[in-house]
C-alpha atoms as a PDB file:
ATOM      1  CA  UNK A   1       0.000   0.000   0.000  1.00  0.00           C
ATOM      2  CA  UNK A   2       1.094   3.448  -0.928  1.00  0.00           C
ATOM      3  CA  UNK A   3       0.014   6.878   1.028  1.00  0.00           C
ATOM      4  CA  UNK A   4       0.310  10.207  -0.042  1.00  0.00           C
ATOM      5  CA  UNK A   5      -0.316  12.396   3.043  1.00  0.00           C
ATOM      6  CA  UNK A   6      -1.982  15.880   1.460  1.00  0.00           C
ATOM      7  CA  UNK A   7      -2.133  19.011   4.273  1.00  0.00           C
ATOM      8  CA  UNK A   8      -3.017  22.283   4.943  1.00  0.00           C
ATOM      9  CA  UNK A   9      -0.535  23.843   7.045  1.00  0.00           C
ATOM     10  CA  UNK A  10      -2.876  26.713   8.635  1.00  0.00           C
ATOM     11  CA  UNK A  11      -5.587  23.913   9.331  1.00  0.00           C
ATOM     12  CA  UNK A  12      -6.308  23.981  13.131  1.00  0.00           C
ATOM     13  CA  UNK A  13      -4.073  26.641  14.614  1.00  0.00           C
ATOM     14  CA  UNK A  14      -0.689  25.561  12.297  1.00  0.00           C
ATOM     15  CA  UNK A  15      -1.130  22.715  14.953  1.00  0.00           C
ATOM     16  CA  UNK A  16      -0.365  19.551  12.722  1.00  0.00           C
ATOM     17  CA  UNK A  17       2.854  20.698  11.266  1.00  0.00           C
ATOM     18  CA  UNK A  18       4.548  19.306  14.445  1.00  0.00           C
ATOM     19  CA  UNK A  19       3.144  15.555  14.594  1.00  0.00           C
ATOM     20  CA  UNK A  20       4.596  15.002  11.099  1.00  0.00           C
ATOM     21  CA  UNK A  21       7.599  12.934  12.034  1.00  0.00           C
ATOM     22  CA  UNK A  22       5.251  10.933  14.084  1.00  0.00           C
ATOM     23  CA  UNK A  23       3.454  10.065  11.674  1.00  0.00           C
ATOM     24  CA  UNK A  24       6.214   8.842   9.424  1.00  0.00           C
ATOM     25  CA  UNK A  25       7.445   6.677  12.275  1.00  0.00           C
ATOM     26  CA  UNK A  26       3.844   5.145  12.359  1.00  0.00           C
ATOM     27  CA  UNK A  27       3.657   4.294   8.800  1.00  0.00           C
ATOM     28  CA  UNK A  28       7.641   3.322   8.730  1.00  0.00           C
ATOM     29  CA  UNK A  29       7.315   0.704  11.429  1.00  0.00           C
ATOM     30  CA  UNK A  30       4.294  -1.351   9.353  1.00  0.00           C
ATOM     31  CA  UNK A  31       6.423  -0.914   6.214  1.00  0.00           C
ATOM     32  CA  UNK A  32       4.451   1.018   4.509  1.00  0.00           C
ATOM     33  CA  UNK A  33       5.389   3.604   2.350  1.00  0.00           C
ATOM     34  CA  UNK A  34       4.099   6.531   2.654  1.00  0.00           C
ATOM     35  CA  UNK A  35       4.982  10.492   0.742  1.00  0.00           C
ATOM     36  CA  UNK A  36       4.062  13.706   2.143  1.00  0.00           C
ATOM     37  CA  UNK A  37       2.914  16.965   0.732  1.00  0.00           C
ATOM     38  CA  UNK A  38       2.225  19.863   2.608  1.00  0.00           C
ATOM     39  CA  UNK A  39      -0.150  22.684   0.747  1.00  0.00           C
ATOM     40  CA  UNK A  40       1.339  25.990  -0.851  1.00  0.00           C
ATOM     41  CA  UNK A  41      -1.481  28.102  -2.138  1.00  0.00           C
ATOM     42  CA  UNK A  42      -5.463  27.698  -2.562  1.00  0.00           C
ATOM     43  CA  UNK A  43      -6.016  25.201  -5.314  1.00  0.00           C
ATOM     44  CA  UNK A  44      -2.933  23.227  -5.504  1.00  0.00           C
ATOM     45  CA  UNK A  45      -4.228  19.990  -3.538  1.00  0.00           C
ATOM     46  CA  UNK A  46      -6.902  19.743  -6.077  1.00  0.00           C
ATOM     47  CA  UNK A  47      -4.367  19.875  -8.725  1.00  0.00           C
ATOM     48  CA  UNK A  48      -1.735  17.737  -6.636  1.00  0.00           C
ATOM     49  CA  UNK A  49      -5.405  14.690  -6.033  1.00  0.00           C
ATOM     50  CA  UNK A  50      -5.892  14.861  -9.923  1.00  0.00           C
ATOM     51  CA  UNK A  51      -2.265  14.976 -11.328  1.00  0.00           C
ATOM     52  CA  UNK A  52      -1.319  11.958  -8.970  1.00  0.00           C
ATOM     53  CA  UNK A  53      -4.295   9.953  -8.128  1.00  0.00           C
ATOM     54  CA  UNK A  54      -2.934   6.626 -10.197  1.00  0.00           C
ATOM     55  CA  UNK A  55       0.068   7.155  -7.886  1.00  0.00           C
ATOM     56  CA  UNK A  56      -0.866   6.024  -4.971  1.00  0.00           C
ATOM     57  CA  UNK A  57      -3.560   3.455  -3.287  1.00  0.00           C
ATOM     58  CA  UNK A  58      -4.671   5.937  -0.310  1.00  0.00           C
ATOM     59  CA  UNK A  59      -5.108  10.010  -0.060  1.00  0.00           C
ATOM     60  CA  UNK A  60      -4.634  10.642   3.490  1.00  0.00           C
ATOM     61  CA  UNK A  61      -6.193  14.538   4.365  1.00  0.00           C
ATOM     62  CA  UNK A  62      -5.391  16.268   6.962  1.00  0.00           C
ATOM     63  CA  UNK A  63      -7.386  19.371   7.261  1.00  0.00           C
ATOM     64  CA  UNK A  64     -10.971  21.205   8.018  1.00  0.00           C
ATOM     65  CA  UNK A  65     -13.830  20.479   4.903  1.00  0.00           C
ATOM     66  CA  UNK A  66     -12.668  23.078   2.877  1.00  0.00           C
ATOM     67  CA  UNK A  67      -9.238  20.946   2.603  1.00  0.00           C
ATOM     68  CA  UNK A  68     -11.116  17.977   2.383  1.00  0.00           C
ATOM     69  CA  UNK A  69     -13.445  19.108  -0.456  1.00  0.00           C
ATOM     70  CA  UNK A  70     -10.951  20.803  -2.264  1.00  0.00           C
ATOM     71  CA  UNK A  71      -8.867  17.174  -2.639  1.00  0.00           C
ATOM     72  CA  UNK A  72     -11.938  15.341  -3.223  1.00  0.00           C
ATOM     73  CA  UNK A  73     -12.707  17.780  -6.477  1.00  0.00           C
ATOM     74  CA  UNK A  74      -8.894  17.032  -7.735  1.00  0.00           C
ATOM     75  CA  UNK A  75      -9.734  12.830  -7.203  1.00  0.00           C
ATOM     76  CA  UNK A  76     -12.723  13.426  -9.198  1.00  0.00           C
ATOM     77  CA  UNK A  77     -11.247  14.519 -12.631  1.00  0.00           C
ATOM     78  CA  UNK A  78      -8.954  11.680 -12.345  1.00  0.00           C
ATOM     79  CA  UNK A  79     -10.612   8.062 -13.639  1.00  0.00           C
ATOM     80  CA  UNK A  80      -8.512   6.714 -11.284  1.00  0.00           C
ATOM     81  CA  UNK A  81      -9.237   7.163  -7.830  1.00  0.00           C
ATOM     82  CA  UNK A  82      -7.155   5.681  -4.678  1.00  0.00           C
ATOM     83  CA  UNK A  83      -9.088   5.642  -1.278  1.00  0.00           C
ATOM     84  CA  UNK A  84      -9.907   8.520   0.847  1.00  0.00           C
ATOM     85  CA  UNK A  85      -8.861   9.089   4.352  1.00  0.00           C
ATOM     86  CA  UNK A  86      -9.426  11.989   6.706  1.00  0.00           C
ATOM     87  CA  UNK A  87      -7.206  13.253   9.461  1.00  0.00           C
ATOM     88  CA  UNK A  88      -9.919  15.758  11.138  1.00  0.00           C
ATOM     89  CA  UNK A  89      -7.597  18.918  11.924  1.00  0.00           C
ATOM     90  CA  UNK A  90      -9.527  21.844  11.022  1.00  0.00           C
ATOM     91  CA  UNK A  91     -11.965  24.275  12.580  1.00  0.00           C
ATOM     92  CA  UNK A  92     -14.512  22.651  10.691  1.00  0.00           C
ATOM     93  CA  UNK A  93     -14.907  18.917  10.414  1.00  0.00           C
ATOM     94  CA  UNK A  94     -18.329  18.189   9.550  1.00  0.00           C
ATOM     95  CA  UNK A  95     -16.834  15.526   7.115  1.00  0.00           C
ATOM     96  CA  UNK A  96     -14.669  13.730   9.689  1.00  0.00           C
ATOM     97  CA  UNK A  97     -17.577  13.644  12.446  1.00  0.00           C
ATOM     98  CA  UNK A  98     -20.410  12.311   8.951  1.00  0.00           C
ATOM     99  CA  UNK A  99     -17.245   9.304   8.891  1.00  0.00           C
ATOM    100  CA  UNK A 100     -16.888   8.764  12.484  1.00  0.00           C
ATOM    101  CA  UNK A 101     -13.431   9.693  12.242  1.00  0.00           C
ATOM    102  CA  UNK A 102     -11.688   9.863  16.434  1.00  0.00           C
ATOM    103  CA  UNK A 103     -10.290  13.176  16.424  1.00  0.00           C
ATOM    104  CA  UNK A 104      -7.620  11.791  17.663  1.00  0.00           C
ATOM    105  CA  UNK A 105      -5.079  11.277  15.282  1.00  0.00           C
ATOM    106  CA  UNK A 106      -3.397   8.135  16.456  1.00  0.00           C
ATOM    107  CA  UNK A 107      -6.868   6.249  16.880  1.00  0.00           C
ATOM    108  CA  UNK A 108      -7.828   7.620  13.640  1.00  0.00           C
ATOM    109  CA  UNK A 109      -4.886   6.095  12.238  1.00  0.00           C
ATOM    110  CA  UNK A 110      -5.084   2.744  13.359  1.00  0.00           C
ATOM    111  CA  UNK A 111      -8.918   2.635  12.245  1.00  0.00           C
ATOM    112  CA  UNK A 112      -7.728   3.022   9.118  1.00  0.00           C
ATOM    113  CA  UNK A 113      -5.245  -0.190   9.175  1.00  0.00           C
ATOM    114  CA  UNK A 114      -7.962  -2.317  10.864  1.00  0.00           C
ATOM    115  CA  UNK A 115     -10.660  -1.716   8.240  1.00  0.00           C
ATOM    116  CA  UNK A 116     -11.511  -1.557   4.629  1.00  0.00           C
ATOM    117  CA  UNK A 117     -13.174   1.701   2.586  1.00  0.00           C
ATOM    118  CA  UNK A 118     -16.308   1.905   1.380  1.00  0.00           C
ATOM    119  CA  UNK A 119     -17.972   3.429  -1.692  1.00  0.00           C
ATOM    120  CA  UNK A 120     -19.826   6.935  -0.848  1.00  0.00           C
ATOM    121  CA  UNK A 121     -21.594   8.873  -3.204  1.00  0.00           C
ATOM    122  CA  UNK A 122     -20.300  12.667  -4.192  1.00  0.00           C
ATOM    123  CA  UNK A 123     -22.718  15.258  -5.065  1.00  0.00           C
ATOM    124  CA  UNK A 124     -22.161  18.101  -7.755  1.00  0.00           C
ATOM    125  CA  UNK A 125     -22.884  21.668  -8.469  1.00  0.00           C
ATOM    126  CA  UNK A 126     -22.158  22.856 -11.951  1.00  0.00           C
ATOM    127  CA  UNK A 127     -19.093  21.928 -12.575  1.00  0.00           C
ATOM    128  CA  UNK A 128     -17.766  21.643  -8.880  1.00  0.00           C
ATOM    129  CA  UNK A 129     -18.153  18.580  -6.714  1.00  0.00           C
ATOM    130  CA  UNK A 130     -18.855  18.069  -2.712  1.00  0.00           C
ATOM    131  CA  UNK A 131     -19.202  16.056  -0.516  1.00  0.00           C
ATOM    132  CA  UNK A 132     -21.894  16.655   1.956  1.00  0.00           C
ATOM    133  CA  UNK A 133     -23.960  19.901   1.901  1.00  0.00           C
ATOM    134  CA  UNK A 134     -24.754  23.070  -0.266  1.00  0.00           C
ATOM    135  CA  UNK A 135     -26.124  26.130   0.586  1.00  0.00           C
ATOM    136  CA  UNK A 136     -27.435  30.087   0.169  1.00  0.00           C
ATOM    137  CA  UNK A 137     -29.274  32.698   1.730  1.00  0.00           C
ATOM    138  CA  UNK A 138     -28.742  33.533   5.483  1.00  0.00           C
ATOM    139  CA  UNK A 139     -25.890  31.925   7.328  1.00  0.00           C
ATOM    140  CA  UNK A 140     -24.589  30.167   4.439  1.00  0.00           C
ATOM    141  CA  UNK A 141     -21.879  32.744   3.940  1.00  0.00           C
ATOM    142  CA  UNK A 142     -20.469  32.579   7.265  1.00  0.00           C
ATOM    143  CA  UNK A 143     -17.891  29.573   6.397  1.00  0.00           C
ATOM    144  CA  UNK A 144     -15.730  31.563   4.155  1.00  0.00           C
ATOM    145  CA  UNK A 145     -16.672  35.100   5.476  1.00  0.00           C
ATOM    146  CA  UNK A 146     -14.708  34.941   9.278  1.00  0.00           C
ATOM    147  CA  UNK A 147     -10.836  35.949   8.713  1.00  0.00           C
ATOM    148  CA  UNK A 148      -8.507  33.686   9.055  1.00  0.00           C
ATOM    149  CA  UNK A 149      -7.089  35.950  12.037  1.00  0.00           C
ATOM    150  CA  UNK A 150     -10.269  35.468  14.142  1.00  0.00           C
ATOM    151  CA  UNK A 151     -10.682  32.027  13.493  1.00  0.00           C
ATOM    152  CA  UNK A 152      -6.837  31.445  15.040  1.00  0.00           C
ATOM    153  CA  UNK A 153      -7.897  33.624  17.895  1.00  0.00           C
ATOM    154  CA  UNK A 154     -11.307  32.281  18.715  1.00  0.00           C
ATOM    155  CA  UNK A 155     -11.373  29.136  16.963  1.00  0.00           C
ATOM    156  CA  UNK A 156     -14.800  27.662  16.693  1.00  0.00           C
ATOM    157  CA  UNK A 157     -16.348  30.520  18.015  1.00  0.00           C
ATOM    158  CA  UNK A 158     -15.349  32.919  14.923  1.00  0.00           C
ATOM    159  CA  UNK A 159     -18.366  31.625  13.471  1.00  0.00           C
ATOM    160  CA  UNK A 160     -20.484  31.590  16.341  1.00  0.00           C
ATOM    161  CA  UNK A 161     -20.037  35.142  16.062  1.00  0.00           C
ATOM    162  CA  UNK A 162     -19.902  35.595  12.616  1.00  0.00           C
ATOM    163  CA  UNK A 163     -23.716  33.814  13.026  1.00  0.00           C
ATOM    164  CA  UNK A 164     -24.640  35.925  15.258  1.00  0.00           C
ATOM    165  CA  UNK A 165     -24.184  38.578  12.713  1.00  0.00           C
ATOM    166  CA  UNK A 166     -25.420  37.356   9.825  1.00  0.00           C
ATOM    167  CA  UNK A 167     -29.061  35.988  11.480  1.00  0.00           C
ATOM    168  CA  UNK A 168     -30.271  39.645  12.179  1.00  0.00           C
ATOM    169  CA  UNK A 169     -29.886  40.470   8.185  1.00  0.00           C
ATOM    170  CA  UNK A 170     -32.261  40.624   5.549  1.00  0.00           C
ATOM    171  CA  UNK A 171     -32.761  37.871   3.091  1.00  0.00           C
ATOM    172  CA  UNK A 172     -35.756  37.219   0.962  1.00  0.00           C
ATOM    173  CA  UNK A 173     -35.307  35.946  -2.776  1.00  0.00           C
ATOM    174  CA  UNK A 174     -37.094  33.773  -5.200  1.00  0.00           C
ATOM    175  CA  UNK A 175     -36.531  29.994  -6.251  1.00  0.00           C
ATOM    176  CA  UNK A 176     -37.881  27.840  -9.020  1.00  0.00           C
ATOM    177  CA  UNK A 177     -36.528  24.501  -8.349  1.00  0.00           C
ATOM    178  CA  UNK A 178     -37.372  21.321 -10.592  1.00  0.00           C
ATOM    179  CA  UNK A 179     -36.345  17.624  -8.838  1.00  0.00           C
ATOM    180  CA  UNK A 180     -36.788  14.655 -10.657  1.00  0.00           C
ATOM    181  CA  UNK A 181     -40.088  15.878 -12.214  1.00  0.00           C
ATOM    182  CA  UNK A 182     -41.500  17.735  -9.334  1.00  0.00           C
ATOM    183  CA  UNK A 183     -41.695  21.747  -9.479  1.00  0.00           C
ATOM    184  CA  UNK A 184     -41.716  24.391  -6.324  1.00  0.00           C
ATOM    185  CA  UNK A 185     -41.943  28.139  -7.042  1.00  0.00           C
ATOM    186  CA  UNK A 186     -41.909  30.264  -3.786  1.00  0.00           C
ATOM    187  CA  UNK A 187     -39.761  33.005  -1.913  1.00  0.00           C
ATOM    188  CA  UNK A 188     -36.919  31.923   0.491  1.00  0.00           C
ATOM    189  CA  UNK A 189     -34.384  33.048   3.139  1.00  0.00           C
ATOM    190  CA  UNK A 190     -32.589  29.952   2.903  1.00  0.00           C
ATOM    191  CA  UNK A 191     -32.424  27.162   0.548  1.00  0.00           C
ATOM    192  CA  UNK A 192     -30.135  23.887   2.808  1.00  0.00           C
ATOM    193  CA  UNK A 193     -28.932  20.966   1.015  1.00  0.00           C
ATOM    194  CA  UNK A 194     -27.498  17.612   2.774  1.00  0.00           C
ATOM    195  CA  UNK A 195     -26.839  13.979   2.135  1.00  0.00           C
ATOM    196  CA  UNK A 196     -26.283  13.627   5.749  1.00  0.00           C
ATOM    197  CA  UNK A 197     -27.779  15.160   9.452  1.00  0.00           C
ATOM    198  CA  UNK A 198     -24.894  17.357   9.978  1.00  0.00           C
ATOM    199  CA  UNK A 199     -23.800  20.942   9.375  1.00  0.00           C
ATOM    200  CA  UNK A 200     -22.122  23.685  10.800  1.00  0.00           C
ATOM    201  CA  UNK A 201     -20.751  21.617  13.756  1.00  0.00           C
ATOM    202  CA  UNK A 202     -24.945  21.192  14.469  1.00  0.00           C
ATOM    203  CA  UNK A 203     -26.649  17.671  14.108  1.00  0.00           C
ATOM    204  CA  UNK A 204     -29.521  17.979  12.515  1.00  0.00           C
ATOM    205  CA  UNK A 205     -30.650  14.329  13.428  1.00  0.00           C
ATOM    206  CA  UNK A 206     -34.054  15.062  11.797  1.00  0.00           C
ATOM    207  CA  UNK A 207     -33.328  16.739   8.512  1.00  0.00           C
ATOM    208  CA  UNK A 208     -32.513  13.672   6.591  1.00  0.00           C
ATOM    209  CA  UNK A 209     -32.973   9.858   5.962  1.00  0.00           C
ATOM    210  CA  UNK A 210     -30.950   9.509   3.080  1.00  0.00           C
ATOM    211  CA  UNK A 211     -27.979   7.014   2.918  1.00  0.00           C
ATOM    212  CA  UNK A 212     -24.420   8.197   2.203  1.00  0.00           C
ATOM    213  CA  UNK A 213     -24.671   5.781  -0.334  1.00  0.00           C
ATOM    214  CA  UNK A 214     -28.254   5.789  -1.988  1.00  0.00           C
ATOM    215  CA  UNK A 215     -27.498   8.373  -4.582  1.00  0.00           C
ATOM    216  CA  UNK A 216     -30.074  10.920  -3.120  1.00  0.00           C
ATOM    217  CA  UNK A 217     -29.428  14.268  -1.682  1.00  0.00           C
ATOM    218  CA  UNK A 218     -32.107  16.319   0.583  1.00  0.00           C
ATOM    219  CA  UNK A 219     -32.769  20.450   0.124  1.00  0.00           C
ATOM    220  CA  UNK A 220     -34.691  21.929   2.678  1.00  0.00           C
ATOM    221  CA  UNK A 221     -36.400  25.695   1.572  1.00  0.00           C
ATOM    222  CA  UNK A 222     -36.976  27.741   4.450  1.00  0.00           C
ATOM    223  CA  UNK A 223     -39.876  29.962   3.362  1.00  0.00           C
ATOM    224  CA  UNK A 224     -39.632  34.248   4.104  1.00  0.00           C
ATOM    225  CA  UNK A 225     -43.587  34.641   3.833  1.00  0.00           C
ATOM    226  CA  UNK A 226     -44.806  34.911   7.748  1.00  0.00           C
ATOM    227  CA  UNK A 227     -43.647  36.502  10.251  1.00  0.00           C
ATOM    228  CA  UNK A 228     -41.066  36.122  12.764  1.00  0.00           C
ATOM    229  CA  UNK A 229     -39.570  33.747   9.880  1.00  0.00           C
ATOM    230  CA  UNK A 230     -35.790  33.734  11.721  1.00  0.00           C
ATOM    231  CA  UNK A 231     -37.210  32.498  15.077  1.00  0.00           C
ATOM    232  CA  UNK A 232     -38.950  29.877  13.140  1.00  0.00           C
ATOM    233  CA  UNK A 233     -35.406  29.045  11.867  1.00  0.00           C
ATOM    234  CA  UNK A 234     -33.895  28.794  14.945  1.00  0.00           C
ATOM    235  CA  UNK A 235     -36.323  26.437  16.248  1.00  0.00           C
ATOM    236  CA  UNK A 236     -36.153  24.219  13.139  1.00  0.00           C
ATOM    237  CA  UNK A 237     -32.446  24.357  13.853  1.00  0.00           C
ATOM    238  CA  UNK A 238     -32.663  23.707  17.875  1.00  0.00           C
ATOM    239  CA  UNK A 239     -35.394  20.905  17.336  1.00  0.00           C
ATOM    240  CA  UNK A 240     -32.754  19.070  15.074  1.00  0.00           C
ATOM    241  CA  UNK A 241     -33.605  19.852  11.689  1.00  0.00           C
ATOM    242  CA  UNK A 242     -37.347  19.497  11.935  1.00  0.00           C
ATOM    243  CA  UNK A 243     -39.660  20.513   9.164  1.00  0.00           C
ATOM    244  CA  UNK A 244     -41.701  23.398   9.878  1.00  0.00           C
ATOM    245  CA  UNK A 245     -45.460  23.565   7.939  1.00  0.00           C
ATOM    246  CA  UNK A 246     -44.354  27.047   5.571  1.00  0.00           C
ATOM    247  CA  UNK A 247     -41.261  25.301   4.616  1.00  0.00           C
ATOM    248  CA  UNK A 248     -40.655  22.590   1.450  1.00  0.00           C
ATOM    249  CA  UNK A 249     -38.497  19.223   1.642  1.00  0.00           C
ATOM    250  CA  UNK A 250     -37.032  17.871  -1.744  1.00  0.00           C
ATOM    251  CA  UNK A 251     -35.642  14.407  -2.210  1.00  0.00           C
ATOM    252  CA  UNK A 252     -34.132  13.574  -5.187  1.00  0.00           C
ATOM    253  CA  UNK A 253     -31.075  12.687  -7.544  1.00  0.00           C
ATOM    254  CA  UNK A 254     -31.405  15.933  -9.380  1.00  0.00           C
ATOM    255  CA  UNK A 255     -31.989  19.353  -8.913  1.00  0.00           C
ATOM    256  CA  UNK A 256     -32.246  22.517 -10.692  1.00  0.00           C
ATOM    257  CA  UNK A 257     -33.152  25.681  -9.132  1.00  0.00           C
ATOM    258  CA  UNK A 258     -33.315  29.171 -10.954  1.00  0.00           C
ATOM    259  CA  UNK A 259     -33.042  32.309  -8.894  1.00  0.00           C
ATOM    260  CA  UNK A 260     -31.027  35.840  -9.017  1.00  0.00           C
ATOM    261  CA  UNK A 261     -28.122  36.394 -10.395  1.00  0.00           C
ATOM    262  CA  UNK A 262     -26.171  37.977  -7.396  1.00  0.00           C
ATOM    263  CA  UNK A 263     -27.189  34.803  -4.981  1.00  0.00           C
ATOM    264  CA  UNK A 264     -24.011  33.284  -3.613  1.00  0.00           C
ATOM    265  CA  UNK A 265     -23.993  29.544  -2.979  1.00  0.00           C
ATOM    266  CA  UNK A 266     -22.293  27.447  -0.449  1.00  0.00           C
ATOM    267  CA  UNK A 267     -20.520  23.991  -1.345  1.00  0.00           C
ATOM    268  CA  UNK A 268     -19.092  21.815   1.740  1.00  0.00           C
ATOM    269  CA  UNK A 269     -18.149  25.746   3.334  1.00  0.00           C
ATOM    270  CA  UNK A 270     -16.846  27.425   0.390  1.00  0.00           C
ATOM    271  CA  UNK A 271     -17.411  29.825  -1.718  1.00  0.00           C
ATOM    272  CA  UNK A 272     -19.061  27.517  -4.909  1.00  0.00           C
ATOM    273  CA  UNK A 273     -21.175  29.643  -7.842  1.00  0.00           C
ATOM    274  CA  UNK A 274     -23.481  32.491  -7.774  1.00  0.00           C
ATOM    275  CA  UNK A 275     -27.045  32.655  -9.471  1.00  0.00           C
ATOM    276  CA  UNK A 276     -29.097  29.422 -11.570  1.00  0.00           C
ATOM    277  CA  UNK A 277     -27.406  26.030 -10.761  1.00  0.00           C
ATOM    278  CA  UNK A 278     -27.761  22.350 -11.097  1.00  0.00           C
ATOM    279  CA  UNK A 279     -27.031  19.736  -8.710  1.00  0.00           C
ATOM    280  CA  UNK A 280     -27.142  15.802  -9.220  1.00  0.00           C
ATOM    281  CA  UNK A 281     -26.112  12.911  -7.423  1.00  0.00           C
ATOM    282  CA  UNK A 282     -23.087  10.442  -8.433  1.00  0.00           C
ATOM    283  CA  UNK A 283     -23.413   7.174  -6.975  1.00  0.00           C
ATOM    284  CA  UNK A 284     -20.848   5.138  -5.372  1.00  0.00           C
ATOM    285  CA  UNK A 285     -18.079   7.485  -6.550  1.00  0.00           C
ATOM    286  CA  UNK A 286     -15.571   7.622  -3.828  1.00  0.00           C
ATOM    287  CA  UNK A 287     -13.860   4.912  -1.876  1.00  0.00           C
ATOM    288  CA  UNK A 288     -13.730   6.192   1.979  1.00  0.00           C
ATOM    289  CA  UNK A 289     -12.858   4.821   5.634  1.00  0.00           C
ATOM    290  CA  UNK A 290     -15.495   5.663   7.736  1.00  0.00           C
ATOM    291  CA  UNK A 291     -16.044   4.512  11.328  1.00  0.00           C
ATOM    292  CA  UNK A 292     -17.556   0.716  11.947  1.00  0.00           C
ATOM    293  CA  UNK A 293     -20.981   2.083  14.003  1.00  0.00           C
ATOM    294  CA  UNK A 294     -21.114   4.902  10.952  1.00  0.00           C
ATOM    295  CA  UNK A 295     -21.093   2.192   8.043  1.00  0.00           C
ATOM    296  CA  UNK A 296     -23.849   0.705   9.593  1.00  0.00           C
ATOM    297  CA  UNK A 297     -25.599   4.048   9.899  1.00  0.00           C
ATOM    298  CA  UNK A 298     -24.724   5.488   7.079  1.00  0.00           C
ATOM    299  CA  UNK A 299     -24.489   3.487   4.311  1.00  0.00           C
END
């Protein structure tokens, strides 16, 4: 077996610089070989996934979603793919907690010696791919909107804050979405997507049924005709995710929703496309080590 280790070097406070050696003393005493590559700019693990993705049998990432994401759109250009696995060092890890990856490192690394991937599905918008959720309208710009110098001084809490914020704004705006046949036409302040109960560090354990591995994706659209529409938010959010009456569900393989031009979307907590987009479902296209208890819940 051969590993190519991918990082982000600002992930989680600059904090996982230091346990490199470590690492290659784990992977030296099983004999296996294993090549490291540690992140320059914006963009080049993408280009680093798709270049070399014959290369090697496993991508190990180490890194927060964006990281994550941003490898998994490089293995996707590739017809080759090696097998995914996630070293959850980020502010964000939505993706590694979805996996039941230990956020401990070591444990996380000997879960990944003890057990075989699996095949997960990976969603796309346009012509980008993600992994687990989509999203515009209020709080969906928070992700990429806190600096990088409050999220090493608060952590976690930059977006908190940054939430905070953004819930007292304005945001009404049409949709006219189309899934698999089906047609809804109404005024929003937030459109949610998910193939799993998770986002934002939040489990939303009753937002969605679907599979990790069932080729379906969810889309929740949270309504802006009554009243006190962002407490009604907030208690969807509190009660887990549950479905208010004003607001619309969607479950399907394909979506495509119209709406204004200067409407910013949100793929896995970046920045993604602005204005009309399409989003469908590809089945089974990833390889990925997930936890034992989350392949039996997930997939």
């Amino acid at each position: 077996m051969k590993y190519l280790l991918m990082y982000n070097p600002v992930s989680g406070r600059s904090k996982f610089k230091k346990k490199i050696k470590q690492i290659k003393r784990f992977f030296d005493k099983r004999n296996l070989e294993i090549d490291i590559y540690e992140s320059k700019k914006a963009g080049d693990l993408e280009l680093k996934a798709q270049h070399h993705a014959k290369d090697y049998d496993v991508f190990l990432v180490a890194g927060g979603d964006g990281t994550i994401s941003e490898v998994v759109n490089g293995m996707m250009k590739s017809e080759i793919r090696p097998s995914l696995a996630i070293l959850p060092c980020g502010t964000a890890n939505d993706i590694a907690a979805i996996l039941g990856v230990p956020r401990w490192l070591w444990l996380a690394l000997r879960m990944y010696m003890k057990h075989e991937p699996v095949l997960m599905d990976i969603n796309q918008m346009n012509d980008r791919y993600f992994v687990y959720t989509a999203a515009s309208g209020v709080l969906s710009r928070i992700s990429y909107d806190v600096s990088r110098r409050k999220i090493k001084k608060y952590g976690y809490l930059a977006y908190v804050f940054e939430a905070m914020r953004d819930f007292v704004k304005e945001y009404n705006y049409p949709c006219h979405i189309e899934c698999d046949g089906k047609v809804l036409e109404t005024d929003c302040m937030m459109i949610l997507g998910l193939s799993s109960n998770r986002v934002g560090g939040m489990r939303l354990i009753n937002f969605s049924k679907s599979k990790l591995n069932d080729g379906l994706f969810e889309i929740r659209v949270f309504t802006s005709r009554r009243r006190f529409r962002r407490f009604r938010l907030a208690s969807s959010f509190i009660r887990g995710g549950k479905k208010l009456r004003e607001d619309f569900h969607l479950v399907g393989k394909h979506f495509k929703i119209e709406t204004d031009d200067n409407i910013l979307w949100n793929a896995d907590g970046e920045a993604a496309e602005k204005g009309n987009i399409e989003i469908r479902t590809i089945e089974k296209a990833l390889s990925v080590y997930v936890s034992p208890r989350r392949k039996r819940k997930q997939f």
